[in-house]
N, C-alpha and C. Protein backbone atom coordinates (compact mmCIF):
# COMPACT_ATOMS: atom_id res chain seq x y z
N UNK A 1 -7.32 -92.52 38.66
CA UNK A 1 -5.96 -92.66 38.15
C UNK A 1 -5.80 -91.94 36.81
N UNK A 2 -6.98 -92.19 36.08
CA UNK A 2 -6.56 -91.33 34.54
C UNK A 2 -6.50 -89.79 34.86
N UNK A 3 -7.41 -89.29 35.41
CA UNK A 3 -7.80 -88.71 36.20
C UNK A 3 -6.15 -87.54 36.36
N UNK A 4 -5.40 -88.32 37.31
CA UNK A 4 -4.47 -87.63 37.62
C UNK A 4 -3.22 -88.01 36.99
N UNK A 5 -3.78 -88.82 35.85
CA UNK A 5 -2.44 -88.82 35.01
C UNK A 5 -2.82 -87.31 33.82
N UNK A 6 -3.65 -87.34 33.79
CA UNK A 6 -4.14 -86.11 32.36
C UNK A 6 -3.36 -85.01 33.48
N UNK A 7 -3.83 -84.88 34.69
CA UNK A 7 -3.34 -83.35 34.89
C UNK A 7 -1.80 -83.35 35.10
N UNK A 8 -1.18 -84.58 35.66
CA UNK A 8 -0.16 -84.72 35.69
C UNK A 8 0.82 -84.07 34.02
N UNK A 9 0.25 -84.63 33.36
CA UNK A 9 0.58 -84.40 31.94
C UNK A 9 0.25 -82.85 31.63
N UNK A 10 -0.81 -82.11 31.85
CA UNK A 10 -0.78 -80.75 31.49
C UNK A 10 -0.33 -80.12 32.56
N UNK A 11 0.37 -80.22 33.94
CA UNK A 11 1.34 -79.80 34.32
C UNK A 11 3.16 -80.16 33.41
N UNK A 12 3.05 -80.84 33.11
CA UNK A 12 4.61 -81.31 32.12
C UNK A 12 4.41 -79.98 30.66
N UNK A 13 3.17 -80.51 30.16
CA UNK A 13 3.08 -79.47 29.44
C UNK A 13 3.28 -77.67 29.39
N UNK A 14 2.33 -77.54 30.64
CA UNK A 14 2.48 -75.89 31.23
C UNK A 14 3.86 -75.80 31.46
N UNK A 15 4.75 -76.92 31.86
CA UNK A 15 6.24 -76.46 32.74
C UNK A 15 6.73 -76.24 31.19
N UNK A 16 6.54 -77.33 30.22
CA UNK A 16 7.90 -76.97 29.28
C UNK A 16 7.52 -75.38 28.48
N UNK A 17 6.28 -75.00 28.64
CA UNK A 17 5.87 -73.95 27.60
C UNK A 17 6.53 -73.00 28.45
N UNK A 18 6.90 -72.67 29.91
CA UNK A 18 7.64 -71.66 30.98
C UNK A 18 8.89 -71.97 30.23
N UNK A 19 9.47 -73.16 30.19
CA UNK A 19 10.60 -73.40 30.11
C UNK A 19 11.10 -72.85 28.67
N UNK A 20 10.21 -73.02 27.77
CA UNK A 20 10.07 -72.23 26.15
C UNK A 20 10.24 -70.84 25.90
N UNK A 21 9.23 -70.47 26.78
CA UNK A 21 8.97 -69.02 26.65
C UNK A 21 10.44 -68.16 27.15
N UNK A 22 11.08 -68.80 27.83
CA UNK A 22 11.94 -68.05 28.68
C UNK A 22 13.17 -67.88 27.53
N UNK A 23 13.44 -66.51 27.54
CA UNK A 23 14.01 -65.67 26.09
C UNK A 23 15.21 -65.63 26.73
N UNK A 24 16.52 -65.29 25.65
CA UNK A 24 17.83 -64.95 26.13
C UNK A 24 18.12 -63.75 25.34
N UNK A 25 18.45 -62.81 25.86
CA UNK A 25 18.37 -61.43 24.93
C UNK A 25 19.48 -61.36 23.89
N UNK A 26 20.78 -61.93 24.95
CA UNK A 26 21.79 -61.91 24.30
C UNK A 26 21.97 -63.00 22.58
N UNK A 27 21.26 -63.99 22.68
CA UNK A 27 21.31 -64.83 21.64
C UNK A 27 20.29 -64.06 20.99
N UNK A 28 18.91 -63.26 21.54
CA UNK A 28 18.15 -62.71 20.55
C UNK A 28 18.68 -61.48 19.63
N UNK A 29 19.82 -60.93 20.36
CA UNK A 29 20.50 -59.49 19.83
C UNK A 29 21.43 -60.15 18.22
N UNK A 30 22.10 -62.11 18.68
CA UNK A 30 22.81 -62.14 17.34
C UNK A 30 21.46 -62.69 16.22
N UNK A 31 20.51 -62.96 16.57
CA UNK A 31 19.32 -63.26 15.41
C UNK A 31 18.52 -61.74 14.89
N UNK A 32 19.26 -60.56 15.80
CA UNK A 32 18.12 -59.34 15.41
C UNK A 32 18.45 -58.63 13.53
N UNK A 33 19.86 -59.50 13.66
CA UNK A 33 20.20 -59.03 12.34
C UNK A 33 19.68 -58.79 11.21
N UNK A 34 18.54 -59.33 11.24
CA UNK A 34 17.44 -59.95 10.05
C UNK A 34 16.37 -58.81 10.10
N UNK A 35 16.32 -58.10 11.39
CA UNK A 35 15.05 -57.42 11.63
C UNK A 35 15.39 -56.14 11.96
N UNK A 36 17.06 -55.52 11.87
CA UNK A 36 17.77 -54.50 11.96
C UNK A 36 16.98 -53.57 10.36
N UNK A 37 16.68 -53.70 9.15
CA UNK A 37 16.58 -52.95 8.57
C UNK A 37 15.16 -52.20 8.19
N UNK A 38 14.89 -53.44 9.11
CA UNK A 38 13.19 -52.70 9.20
C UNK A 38 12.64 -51.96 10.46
N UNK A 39 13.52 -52.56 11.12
CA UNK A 39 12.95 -52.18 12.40
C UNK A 39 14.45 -51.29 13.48
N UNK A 40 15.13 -51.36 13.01
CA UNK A 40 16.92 -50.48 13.70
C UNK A 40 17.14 -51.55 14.35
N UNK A 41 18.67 -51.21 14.55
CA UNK A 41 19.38 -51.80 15.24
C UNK A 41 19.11 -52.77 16.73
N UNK A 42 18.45 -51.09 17.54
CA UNK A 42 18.05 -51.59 18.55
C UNK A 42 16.13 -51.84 18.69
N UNK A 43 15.57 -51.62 17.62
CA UNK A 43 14.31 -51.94 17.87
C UNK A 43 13.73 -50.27 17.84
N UNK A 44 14.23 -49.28 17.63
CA UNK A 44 13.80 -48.25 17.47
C UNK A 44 13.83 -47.57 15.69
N UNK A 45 12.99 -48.44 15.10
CA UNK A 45 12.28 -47.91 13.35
C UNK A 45 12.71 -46.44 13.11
N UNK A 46 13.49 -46.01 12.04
CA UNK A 46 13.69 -44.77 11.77
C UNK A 46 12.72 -44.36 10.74
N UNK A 47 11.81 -45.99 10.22
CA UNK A 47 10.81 -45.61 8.86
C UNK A 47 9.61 -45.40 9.81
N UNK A 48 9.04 -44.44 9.34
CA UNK A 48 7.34 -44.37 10.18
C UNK A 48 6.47 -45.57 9.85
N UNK A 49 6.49 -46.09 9.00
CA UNK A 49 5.69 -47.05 8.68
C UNK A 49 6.15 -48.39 8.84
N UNK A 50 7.21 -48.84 10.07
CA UNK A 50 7.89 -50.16 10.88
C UNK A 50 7.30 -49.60 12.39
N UNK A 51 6.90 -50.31 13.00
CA UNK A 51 6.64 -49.96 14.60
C UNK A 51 8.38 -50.47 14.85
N UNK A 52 8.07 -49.25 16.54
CA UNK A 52 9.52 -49.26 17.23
C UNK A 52 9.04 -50.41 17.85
N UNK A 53 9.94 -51.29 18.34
CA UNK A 53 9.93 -52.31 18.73
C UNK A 53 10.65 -52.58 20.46
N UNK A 54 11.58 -51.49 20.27
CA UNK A 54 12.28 -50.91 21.46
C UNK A 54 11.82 -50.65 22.59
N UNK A 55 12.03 -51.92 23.65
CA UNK A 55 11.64 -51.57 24.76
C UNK A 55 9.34 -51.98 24.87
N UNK A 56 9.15 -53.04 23.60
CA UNK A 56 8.18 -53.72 23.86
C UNK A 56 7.76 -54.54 25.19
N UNK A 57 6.89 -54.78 25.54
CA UNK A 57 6.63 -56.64 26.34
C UNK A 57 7.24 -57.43 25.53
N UNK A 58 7.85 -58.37 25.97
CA UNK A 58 8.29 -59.46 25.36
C UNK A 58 7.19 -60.66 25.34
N UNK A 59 6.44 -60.70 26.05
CA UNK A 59 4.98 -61.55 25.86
C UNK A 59 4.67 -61.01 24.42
N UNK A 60 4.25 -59.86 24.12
CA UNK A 60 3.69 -58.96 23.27
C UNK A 60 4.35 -59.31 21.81
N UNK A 61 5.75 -59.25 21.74
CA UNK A 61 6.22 -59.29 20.40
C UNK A 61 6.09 -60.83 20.48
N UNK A 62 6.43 -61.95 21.22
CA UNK A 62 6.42 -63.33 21.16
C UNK A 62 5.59 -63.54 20.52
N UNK A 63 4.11 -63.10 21.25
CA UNK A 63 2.81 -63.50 20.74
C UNK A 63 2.43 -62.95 19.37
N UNK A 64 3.16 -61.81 18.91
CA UNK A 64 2.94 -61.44 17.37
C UNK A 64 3.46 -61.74 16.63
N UNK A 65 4.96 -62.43 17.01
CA UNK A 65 5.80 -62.99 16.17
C UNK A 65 5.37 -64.83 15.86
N UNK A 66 4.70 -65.16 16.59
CA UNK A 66 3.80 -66.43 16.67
C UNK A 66 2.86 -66.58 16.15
N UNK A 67 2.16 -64.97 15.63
CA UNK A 67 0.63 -64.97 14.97
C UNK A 67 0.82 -64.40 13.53
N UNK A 68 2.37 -63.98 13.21
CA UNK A 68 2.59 -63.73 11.89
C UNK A 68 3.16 -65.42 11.10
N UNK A 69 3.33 -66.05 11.92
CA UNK A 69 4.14 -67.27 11.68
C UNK A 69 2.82 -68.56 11.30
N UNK A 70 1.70 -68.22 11.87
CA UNK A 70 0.57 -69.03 11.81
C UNK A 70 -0.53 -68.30 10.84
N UNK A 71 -0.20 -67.54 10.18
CA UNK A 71 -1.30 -66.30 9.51
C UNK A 71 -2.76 -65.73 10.68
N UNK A 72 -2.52 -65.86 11.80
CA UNK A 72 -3.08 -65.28 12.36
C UNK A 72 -3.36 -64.13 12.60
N UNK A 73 -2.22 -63.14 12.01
CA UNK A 73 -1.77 -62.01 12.05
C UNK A 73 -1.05 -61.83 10.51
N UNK A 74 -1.92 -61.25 9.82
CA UNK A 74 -1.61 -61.07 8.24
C UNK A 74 -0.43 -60.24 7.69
N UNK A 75 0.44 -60.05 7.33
CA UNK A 75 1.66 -59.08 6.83
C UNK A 75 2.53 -60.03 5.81
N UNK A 76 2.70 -59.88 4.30
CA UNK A 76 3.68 -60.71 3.74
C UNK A 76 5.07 -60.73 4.16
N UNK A 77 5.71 -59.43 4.60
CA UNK A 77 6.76 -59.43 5.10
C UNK A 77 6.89 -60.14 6.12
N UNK A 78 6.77 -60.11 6.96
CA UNK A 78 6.86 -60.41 8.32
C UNK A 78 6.51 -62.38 8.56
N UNK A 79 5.49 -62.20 7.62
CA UNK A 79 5.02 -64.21 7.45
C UNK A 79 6.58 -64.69 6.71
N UNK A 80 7.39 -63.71 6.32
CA UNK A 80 8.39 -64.46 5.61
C UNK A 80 9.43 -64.68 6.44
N UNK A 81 9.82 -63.49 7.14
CA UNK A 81 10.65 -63.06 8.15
C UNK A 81 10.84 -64.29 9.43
N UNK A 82 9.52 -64.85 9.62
CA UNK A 82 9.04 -65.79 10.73
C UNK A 82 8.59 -67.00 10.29
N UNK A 83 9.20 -67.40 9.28
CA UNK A 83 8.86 -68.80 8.84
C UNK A 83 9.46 -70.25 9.58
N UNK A 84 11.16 -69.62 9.34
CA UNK A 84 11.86 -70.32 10.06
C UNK A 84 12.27 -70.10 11.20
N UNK A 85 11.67 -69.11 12.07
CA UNK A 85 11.79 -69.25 13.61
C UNK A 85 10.96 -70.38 14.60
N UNK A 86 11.73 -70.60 15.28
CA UNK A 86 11.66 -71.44 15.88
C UNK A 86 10.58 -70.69 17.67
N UNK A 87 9.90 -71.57 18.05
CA UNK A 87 9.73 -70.71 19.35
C UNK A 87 10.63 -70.21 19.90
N UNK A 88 11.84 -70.69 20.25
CA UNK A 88 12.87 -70.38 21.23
C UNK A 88 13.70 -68.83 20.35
N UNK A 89 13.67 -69.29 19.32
CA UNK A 89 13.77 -68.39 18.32
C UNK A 89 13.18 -66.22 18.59
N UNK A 90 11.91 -67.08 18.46
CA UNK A 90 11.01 -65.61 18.65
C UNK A 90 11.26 -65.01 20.07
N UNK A 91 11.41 -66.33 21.44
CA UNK A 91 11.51 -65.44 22.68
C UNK A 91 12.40 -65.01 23.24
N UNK A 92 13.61 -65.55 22.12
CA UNK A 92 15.03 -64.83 22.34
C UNK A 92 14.93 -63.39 21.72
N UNK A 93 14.36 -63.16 20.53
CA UNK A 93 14.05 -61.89 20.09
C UNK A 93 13.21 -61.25 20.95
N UNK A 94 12.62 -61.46 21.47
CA UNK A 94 11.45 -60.83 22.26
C UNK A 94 11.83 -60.49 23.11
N UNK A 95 12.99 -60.69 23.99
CA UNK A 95 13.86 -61.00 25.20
C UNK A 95 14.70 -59.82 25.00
N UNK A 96 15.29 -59.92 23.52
CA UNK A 96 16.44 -58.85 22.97
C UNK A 96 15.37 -57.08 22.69
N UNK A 97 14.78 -57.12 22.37
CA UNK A 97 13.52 -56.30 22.36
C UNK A 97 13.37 -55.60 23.49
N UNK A 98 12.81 -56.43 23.82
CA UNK A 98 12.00 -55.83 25.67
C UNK A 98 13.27 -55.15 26.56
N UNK A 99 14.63 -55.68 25.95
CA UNK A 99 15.67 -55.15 26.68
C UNK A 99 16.10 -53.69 26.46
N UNK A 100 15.42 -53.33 25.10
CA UNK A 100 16.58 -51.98 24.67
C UNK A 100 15.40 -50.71 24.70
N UNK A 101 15.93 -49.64 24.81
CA UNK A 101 15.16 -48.85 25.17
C UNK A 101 14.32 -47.47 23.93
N UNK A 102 13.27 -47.59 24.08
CA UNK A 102 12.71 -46.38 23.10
C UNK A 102 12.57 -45.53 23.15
N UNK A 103 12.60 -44.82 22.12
CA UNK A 103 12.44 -43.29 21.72
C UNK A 103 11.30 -43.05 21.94
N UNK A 104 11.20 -41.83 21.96
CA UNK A 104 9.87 -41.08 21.88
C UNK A 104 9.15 -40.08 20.80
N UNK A 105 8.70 -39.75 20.12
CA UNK A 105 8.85 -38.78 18.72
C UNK A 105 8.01 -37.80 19.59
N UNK A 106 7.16 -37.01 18.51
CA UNK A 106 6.72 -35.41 19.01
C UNK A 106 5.80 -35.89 18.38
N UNK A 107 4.54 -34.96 18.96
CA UNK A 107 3.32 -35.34 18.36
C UNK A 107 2.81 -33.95 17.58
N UNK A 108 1.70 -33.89 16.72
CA UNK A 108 1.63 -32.58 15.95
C UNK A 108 0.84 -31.72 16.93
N UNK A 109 0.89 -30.71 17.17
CA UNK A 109 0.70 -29.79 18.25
C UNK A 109 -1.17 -29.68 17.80
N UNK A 110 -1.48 -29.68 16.65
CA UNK A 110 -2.81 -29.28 16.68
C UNK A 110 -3.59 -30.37 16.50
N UNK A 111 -2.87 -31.78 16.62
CA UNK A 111 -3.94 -32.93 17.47
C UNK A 111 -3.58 -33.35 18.82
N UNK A 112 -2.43 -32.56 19.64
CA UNK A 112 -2.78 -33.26 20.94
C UNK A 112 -3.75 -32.84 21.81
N UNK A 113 -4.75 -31.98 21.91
CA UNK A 113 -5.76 -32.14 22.25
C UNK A 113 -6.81 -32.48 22.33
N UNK A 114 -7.42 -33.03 21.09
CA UNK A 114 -8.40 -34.24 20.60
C UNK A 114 -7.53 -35.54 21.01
N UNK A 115 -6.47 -35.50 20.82
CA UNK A 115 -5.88 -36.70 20.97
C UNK A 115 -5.68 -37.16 22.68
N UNK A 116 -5.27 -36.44 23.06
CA UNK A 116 -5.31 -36.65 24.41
C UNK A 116 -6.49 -37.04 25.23
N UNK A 117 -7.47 -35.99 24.89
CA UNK A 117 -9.03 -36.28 25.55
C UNK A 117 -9.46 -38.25 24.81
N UNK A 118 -9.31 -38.33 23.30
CA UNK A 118 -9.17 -39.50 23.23
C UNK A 118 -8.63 -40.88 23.79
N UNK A 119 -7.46 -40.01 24.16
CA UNK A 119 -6.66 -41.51 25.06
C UNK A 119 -7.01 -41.70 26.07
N UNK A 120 -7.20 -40.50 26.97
CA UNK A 120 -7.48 -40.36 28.62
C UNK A 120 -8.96 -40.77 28.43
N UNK A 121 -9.79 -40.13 28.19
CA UNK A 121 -11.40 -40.12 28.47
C UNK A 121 -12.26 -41.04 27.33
N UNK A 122 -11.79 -41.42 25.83
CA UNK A 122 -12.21 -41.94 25.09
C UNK A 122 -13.48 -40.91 24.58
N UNK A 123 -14.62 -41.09 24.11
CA UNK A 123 -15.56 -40.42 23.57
C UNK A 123 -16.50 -40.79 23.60
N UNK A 124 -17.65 -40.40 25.33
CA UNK A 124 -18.99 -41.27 25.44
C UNK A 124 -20.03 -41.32 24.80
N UNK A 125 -19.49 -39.76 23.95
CA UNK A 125 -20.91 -40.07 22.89
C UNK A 125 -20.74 -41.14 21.86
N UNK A 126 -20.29 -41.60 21.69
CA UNK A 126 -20.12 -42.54 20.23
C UNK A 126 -19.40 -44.11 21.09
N UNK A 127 -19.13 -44.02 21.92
CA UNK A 127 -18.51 -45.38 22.96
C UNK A 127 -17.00 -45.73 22.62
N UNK A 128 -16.34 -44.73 22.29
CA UNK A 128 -14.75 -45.01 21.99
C UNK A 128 -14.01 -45.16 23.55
N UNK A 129 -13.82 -46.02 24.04
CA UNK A 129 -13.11 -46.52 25.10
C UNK A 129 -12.12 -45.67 25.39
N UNK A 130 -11.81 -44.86 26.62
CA UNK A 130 -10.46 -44.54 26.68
C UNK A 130 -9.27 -45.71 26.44
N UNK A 131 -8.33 -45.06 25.58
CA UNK A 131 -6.52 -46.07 25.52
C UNK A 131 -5.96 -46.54 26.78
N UNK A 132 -6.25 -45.47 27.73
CA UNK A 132 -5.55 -45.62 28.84
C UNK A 132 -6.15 -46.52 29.76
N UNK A 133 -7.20 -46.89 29.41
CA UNK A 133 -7.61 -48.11 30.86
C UNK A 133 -7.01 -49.21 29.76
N UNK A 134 -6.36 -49.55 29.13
CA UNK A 134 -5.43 -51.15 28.86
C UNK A 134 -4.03 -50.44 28.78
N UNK A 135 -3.43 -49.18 28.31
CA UNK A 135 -2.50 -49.26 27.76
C UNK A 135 -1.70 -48.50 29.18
N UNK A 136 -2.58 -48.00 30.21
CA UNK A 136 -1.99 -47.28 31.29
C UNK A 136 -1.82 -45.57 31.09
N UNK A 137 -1.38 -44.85 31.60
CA UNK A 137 -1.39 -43.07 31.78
C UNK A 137 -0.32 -42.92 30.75
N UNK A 138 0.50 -43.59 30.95
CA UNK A 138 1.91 -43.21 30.39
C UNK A 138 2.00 -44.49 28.61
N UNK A 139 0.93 -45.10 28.62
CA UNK A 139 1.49 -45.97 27.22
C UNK A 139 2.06 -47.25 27.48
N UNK A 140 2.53 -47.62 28.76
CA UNK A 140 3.16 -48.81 29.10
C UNK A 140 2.57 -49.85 28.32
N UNK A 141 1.18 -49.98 28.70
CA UNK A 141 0.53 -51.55 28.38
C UNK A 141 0.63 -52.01 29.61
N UNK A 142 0.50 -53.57 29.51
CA UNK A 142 0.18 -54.33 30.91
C UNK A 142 0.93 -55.46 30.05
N UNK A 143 1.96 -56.30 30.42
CA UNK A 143 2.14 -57.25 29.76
C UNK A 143 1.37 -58.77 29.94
N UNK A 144 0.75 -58.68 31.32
CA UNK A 144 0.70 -59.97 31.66
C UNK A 144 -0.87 -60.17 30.98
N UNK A 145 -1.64 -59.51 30.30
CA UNK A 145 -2.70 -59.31 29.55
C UNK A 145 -2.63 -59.22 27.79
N UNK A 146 -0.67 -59.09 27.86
CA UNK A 146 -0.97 -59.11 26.31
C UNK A 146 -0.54 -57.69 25.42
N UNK A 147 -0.85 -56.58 26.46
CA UNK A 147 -1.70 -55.15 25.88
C UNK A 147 -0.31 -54.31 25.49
N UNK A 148 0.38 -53.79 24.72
CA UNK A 148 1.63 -53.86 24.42
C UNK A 148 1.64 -52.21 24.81
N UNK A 149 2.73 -51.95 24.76
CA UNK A 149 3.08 -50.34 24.99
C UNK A 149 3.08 -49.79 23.65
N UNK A 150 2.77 -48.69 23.82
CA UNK A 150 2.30 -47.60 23.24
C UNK A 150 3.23 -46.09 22.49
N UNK A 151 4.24 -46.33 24.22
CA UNK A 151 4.79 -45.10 24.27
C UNK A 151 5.53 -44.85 23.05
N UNK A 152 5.29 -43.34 22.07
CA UNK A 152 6.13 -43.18 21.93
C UNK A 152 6.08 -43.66 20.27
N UNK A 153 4.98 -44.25 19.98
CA UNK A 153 4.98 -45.31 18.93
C UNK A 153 4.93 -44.40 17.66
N UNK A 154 5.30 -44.59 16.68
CA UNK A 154 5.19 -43.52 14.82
C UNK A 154 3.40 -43.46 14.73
N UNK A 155 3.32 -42.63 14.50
CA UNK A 155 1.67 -41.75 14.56
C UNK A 155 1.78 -43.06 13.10
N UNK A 156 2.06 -42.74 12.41
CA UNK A 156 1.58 -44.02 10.59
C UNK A 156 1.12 -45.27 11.05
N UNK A 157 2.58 -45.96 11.83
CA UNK A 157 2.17 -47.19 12.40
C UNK A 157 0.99 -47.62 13.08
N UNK A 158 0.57 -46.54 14.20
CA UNK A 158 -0.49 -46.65 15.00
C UNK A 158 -2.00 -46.36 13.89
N UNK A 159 -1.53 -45.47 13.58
CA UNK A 159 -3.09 -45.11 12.56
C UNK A 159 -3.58 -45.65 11.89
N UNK A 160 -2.35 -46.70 10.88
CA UNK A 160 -2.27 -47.92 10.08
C UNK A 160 -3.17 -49.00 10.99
N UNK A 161 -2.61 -49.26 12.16
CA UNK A 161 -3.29 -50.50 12.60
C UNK A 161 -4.15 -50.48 13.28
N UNK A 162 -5.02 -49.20 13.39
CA UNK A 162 -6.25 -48.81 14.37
C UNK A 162 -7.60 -49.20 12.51
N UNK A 163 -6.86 -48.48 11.88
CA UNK A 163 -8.02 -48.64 10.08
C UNK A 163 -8.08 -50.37 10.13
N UNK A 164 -6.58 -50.85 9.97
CA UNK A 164 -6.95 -52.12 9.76
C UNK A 164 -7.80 -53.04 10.89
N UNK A 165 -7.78 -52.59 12.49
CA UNK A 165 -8.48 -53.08 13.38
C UNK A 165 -10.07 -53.02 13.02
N UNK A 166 -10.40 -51.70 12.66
CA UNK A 166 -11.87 -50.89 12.58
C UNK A 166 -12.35 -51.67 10.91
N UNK A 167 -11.45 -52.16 10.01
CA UNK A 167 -11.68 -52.72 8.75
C UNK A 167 -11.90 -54.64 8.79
N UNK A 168 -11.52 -54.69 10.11
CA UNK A 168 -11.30 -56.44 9.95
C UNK A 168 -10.31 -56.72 9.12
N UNK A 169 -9.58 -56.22 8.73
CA UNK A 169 -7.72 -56.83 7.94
C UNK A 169 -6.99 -57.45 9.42
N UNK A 170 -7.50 -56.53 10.34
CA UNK A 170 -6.34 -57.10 11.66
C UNK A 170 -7.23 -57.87 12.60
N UNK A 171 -7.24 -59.11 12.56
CA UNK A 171 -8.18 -59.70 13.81
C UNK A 171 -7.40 -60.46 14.84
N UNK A 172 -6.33 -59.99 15.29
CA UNK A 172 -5.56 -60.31 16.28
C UNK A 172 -5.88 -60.28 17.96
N UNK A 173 -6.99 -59.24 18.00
CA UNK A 173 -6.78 -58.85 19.36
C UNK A 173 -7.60 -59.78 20.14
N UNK A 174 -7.59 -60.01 21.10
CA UNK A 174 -7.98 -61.04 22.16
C UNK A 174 -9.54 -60.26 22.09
N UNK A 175 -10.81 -61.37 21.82
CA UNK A 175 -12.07 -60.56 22.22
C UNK A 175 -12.54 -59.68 21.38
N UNK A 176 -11.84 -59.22 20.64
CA UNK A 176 -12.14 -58.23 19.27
C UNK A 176 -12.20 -57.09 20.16
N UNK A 177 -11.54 -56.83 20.87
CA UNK A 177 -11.34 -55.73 21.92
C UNK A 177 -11.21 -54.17 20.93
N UNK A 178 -9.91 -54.40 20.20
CA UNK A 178 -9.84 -53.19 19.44
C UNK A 178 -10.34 -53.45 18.08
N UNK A 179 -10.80 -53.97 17.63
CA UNK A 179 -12.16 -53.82 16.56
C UNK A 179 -12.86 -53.36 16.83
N UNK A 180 -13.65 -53.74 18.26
CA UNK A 180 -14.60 -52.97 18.56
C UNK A 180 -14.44 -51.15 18.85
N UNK A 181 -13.38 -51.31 19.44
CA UNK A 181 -13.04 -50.03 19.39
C UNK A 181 -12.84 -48.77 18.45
N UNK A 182 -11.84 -49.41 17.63
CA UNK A 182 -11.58 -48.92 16.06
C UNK A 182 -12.95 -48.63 15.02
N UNK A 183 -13.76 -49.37 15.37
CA UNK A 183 -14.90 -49.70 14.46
C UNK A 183 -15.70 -47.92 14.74
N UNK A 184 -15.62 -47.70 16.16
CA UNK A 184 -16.65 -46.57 16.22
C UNK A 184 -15.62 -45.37 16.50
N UNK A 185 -14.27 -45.56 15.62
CA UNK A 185 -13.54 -43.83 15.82
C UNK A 185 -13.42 -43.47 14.19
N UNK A 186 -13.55 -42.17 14.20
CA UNK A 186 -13.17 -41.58 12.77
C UNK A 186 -12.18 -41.49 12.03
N UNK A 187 -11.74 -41.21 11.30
CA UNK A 187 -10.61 -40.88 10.69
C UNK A 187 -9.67 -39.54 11.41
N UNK A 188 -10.47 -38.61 11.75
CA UNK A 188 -9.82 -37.51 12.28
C UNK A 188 -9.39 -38.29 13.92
N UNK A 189 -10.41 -39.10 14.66
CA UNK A 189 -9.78 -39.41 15.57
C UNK A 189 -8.66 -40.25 16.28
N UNK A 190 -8.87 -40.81 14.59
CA UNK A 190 -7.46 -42.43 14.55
C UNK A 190 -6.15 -41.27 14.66
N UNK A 191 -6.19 -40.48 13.80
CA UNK A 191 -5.16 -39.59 13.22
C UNK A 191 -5.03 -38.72 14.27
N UNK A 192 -5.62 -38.29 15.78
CA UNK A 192 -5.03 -37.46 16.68
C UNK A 192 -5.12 -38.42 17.90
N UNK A 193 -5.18 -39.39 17.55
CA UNK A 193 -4.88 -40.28 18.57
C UNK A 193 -3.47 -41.15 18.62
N UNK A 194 -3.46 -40.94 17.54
CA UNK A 194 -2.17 -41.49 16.93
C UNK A 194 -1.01 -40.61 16.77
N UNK A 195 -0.79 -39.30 16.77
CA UNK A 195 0.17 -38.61 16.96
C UNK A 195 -0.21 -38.51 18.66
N UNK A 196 -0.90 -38.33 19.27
CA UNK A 196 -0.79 -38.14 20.70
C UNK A 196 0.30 -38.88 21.20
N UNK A 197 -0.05 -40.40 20.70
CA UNK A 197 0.72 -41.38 21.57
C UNK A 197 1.87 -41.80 20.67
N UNK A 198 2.56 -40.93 19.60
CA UNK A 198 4.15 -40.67 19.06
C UNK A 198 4.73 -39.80 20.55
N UNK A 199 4.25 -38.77 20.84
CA UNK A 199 5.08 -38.14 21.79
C UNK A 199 4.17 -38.63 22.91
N UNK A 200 3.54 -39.20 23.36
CA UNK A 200 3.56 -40.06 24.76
C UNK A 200 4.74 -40.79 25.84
N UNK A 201 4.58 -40.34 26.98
CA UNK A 201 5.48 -40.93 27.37
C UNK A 201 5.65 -41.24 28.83
């Protein structure tokens, strides 16, 4: 009997966290107001140093907007930004997000070829993982894993958070997946890996 009252109960639990998670874009579009000057209107950053947000997973921003809110995910801005959100809060933004669509920038012509071989093939001499077995051919990501898209993203932003992955400032990722990763690429390779996947698409 206890037995099947506990699971009974973490079924109630699992239902209301579905019932939580489930975002409304339209109520997230009148809360985006707050996050319009850092990030645009529609989630597409005109500063290189704001990720586009446009056309994210909405798992993806939920779960970052949940790990800046718990210091799990370090940024003063952003811990401020997400103080007073509420869950329902974040997956209405996340909802409003995942809805609008992103840009793509250009990448610098004399790293997309290091950069590319980086994303596609990774680098077996040194064990740099190809990008593309989590993030997909095209940058998508996988949402139901977490792994956020790519496409398209500001070469600063990305390069920024590959140093802080490879530095331990960012210990967000599930598994230390991209620590580990980050840890064994260079500087030249953060930096043509990272304009690759500005004009990715």
């Amino acid at each position: 009997m206890k037995k099947l009252l506990m699971i009974a109960s973490l079924a109630t639990l699992a239902a209301l966290g579905v019932a939580q998670a489930a975002g409304d874009a339209e109520a997230g579009k009148a809360k985006a107001a707050m996050c319009a000057a850092c990030h645009g209107p529609d989630g597409n950053s005109p500063a290189p140093n704001f990720p586009k947000i446009a056309g994210q997973h909405a798992e993806y921003i939920a779960k970052q907007l949940q790990e800046f809110k718990s210091g799990a995910r370090q940024d003063a801005t952003m811990a401020g930004m997400t103080a007073a959100l509420s869950e329902q809060d974040m997956a209405d933004l996340a909802a409003f997000y995942a809805s609008q669509k992103g840009n793509v920038g250009q990448a610098a012509e004399d790293k997309v070829e290091l950069g590319e071989t980086l994303y596609r093939a990774g680098n077996a001499a040194t064990g740099v993982s190809a990008c593309a077995a989590c993030h997909g051919p095209a940058g998508n990501g996988n949402p139901m894993a977490k792994f956020p898209n790519l496409s398209g993203q500001h070469a600063d932003y990305t390069a920024l958070q590959l140093k802080n992955f490879r530095a331990g400032a960012r210990a967000n990722d599930a598994g230390s997946m991209m620590r580990g990763v980050a840890k064994k690429m260079t500087d030249a390779e953060i930096e043509a890996v990272s304009q690759y996947i500005q004009g990715l698409h």
